[in-house]
N, C-alpha and C. Protein backbone atom coordinates (compact mmCIF):
# COMPACT_ATOMS: atom_id res chain seq x y z
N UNK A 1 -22.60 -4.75 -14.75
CA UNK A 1 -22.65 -6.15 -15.08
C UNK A 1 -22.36 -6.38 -16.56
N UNK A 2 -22.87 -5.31 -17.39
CA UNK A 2 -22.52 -5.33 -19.23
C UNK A 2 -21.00 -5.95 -19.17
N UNK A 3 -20.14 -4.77 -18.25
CA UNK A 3 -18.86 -4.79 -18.31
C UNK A 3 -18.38 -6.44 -18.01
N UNK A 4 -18.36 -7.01 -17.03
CA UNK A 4 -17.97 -8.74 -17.11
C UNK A 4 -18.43 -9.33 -17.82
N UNK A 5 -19.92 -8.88 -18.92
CA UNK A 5 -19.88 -9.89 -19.84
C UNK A 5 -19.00 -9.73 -21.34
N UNK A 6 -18.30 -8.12 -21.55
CA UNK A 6 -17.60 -7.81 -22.49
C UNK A 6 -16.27 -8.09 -22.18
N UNK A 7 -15.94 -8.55 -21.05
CA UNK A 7 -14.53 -8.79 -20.74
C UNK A 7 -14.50 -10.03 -20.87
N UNK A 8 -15.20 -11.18 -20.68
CA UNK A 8 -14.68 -12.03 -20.76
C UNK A 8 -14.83 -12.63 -22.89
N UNK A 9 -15.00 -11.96 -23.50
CA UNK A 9 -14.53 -11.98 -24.69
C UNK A 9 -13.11 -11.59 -25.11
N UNK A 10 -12.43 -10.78 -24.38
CA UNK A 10 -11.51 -10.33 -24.77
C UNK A 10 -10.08 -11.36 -23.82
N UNK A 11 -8.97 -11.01 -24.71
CA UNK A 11 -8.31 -12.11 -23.75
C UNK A 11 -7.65 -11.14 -22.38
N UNK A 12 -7.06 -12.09 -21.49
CA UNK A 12 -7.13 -11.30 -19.83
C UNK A 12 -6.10 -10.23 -20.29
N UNK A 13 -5.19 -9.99 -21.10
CA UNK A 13 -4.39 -8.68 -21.34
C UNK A 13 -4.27 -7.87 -22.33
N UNK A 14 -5.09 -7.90 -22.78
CA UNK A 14 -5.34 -7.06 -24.12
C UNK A 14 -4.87 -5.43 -24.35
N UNK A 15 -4.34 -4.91 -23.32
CA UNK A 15 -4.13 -3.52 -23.00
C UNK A 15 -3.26 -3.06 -21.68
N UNK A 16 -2.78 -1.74 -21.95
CA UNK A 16 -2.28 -1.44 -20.89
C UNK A 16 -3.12 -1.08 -19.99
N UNK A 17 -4.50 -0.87 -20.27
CA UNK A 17 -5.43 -0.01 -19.64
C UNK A 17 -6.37 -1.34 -18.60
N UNK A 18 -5.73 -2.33 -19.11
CA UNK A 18 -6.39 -3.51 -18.04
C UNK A 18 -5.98 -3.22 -16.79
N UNK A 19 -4.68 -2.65 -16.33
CA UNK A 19 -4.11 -2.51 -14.81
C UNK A 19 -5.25 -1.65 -14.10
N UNK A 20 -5.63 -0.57 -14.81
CA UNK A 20 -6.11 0.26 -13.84
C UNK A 20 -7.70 -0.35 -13.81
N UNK A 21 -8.43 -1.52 -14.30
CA UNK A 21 -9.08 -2.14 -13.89
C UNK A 21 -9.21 -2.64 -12.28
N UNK A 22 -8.21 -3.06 -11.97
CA UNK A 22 -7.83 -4.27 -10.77
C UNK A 22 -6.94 -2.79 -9.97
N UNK A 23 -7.08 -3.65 -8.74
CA UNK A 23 -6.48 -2.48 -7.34
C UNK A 23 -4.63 -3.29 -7.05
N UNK A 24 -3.70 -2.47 -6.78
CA UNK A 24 -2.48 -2.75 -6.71
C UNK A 24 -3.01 -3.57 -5.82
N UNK A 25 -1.82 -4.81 -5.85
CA UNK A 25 -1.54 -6.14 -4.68
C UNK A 25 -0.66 -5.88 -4.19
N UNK A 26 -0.63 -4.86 -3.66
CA UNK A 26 0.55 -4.89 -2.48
C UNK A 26 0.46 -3.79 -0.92
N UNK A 27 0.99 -4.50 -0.25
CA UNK A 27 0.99 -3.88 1.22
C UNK A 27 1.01 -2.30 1.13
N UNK A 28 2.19 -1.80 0.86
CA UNK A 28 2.95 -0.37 0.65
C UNK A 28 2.88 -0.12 -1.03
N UNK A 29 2.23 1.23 -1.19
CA UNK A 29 2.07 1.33 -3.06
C UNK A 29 3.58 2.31 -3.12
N UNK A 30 4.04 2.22 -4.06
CA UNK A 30 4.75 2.84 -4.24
C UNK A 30 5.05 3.71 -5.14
N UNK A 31 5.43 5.48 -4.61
CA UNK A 31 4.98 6.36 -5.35
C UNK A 31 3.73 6.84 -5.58
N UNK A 32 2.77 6.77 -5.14
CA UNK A 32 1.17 6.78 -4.62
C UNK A 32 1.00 7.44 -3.53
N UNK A 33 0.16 8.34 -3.41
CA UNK A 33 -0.44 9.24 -2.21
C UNK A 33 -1.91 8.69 -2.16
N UNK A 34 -2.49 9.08 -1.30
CA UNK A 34 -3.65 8.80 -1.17
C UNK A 34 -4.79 10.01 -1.20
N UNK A 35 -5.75 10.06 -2.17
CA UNK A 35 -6.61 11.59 -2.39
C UNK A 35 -7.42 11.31 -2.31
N UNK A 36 -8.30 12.61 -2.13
CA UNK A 36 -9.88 12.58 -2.44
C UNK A 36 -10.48 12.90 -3.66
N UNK A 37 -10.85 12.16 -4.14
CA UNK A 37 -11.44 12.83 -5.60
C UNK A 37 -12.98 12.99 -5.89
N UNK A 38 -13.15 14.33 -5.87
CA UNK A 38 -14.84 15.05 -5.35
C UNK A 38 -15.40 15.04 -6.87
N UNK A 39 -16.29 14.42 -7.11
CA UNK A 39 -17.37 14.65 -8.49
C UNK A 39 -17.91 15.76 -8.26
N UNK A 40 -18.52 15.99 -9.60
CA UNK A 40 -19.11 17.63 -9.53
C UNK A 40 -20.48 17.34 -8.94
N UNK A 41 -20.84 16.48 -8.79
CA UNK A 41 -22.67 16.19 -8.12
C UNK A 41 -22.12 16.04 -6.27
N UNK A 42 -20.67 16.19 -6.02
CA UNK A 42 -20.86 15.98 -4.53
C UNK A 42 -20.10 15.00 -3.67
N UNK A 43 -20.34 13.70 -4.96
CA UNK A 43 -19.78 12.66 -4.17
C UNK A 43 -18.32 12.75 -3.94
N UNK A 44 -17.69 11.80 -3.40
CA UNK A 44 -16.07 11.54 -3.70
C UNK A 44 -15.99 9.89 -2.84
N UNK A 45 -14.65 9.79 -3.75
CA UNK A 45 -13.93 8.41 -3.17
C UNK A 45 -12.57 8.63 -2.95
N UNK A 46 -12.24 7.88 -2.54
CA UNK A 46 -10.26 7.50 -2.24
C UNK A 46 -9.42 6.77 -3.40
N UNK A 47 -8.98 7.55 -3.68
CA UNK A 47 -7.65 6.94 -5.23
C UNK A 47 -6.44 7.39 -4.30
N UNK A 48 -5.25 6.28 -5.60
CA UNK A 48 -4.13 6.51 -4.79
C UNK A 48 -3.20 7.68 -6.57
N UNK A 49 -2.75 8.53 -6.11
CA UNK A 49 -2.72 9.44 -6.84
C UNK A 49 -0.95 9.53 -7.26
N UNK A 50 -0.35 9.95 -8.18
CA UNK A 50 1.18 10.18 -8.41
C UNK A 50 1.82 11.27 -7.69
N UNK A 51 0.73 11.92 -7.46
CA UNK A 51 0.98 13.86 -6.70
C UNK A 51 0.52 13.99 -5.14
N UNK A 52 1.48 14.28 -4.11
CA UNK A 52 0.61 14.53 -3.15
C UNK A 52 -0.08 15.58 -2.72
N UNK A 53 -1.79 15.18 -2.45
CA UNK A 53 -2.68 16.23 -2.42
C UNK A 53 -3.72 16.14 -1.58
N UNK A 54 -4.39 16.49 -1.67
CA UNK A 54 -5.30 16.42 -0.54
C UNK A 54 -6.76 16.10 -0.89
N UNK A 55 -7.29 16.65 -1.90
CA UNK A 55 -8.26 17.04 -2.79
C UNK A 55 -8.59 17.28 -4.27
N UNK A 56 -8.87 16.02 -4.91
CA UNK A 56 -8.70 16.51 -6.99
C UNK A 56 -10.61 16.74 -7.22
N UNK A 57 -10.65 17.62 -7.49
CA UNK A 57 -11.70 17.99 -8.35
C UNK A 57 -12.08 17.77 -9.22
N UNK A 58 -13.21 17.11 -10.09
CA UNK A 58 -13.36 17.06 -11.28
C UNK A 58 -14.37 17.88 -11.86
N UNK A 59 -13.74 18.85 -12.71
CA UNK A 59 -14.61 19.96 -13.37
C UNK A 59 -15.95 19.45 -13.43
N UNK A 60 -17.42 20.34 -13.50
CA UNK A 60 -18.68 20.10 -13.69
C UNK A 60 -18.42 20.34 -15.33
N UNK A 61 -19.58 19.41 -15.65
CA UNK A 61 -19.74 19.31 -17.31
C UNK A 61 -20.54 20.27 -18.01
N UNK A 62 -19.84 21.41 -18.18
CA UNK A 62 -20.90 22.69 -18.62
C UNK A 62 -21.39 22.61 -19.52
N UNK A 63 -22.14 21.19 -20.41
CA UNK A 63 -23.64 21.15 -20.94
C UNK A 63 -24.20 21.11 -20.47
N UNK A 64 -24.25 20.49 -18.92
CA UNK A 64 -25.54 20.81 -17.53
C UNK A 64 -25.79 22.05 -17.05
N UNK A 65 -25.06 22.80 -16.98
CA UNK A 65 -24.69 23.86 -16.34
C UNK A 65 -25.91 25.01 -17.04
N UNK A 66 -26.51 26.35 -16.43
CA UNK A 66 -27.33 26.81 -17.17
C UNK A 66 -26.32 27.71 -17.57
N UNK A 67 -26.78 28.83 -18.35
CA UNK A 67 -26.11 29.78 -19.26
C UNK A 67 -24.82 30.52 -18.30
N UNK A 68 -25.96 31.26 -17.73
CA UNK A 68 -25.29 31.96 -16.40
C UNK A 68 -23.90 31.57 -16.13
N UNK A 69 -24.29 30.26 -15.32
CA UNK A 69 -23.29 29.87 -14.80
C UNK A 69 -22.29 28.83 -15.63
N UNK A 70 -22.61 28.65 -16.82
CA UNK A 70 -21.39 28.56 -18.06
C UNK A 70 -20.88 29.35 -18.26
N UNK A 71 -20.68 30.76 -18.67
CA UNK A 71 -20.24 32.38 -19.00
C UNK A 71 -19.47 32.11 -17.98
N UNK A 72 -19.86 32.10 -16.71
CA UNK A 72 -19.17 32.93 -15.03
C UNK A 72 -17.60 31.52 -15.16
N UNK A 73 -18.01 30.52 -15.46
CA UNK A 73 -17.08 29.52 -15.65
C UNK A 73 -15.90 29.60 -16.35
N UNK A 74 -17.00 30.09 -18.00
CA UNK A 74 -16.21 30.26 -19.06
C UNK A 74 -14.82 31.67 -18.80
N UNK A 75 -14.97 32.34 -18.10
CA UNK A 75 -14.71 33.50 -17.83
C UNK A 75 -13.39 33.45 -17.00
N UNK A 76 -13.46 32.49 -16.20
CA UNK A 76 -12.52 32.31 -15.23
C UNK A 76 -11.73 31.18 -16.26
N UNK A 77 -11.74 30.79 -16.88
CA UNK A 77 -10.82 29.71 -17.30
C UNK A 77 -10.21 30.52 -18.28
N UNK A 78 -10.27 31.87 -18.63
CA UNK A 78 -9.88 32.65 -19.74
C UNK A 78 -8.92 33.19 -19.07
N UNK A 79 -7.53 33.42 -19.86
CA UNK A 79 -6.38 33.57 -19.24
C UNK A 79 -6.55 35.38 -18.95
N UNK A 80 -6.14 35.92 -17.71
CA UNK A 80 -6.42 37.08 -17.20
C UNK A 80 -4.91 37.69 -17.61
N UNK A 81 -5.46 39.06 -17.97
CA UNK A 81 -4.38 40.48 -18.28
C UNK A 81 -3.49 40.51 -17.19
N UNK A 82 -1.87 40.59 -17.14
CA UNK A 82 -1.24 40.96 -16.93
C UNK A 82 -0.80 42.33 -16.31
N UNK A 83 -1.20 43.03 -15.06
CA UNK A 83 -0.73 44.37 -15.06
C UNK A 83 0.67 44.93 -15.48
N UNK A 84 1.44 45.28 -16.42
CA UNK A 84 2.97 46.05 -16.44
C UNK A 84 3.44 47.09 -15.52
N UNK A 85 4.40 47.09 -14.58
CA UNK A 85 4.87 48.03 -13.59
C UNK A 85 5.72 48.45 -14.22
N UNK A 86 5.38 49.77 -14.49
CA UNK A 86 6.93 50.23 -14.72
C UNK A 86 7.58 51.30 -13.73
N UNK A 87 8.64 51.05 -13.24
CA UNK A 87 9.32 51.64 -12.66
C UNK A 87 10.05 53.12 -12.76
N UNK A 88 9.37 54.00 -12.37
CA UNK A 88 10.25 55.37 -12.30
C UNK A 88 11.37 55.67 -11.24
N UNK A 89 12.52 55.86 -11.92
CA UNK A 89 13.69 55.68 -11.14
C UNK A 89 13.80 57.35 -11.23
N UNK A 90 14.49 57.87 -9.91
CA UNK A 90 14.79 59.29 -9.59
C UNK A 90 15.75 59.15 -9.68
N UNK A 91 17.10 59.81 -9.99
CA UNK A 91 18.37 60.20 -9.93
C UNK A 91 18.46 61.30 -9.03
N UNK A 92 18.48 61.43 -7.85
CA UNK A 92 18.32 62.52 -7.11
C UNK A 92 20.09 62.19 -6.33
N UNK A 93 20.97 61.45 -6.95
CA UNK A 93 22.02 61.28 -6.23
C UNK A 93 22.95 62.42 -6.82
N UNK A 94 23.49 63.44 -5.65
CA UNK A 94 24.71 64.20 -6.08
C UNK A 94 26.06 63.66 -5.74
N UNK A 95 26.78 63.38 -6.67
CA UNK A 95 28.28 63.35 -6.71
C UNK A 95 28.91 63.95 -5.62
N UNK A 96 28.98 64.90 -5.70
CA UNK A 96 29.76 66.27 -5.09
C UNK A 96 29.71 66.48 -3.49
N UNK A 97 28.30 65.75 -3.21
CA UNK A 97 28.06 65.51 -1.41
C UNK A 97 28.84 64.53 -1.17
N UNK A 98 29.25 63.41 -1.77
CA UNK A 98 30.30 62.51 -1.32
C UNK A 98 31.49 62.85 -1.79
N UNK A 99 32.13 63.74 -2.41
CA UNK A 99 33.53 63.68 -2.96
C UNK A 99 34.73 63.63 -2.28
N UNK A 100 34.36 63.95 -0.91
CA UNK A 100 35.23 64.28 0.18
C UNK A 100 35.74 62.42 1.17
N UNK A 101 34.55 61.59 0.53
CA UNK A 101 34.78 60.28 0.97
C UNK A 101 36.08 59.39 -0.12
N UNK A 102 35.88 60.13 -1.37
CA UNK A 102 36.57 59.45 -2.29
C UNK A 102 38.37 60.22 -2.40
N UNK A 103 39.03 58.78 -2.46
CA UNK A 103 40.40 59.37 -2.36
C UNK A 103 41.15 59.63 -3.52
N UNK A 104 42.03 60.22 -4.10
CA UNK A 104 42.40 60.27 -5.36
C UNK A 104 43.54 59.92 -5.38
């Protein structure tokens, strides 16, 4: 309720950020999918999204979070090592077993 009494001080367009106040007026959105977007306490609602998906998550706020399970968080968001393959190539090919295929 704060919020309608600070808006109506301001004039009705003061921002670009007024649109996403108010819900599109129209039948068919366009360019819009429709998602679920799950809070970290559980809940979720229906937004209409730019990406199609199924499910947006919004990270838990790890000042709530206890130690533990800040670290185990922190940990996974840390970019992971790379294994390098390197390849050992055999040369085990003889010339000389095919020479009889090649014409001169």
């Amino acid at each position: 309720s704060s919020f309608l009494y600070q808006s109506r001080r301001f004039p009705c367009r003061c921002n670009a950020n007024r649109a996403v106040l108010c819900r599109t007026k129209r039948r068919i959105y366009g360019r819009t999918y429709p998602v679920s977007l799950v809070y970290p306490n559980g809940g979720s609602i229906r937004i209409r999204f730019h990406e199609p998906r199924i499910i947006l998550q919004i990270p838990p706020d790890l000042n709530d979070c206890s130690p533990e399970e800040r670290q185990k968080r922190l940990l996974r968001r840390a970019p992971q090592s790379r294994l390098t393959l390197q390849e050992q190539i055999e040369d085990t090919f003889d010339q000389e077993a095919y020479s009889f295929l090649l014409k001169k």
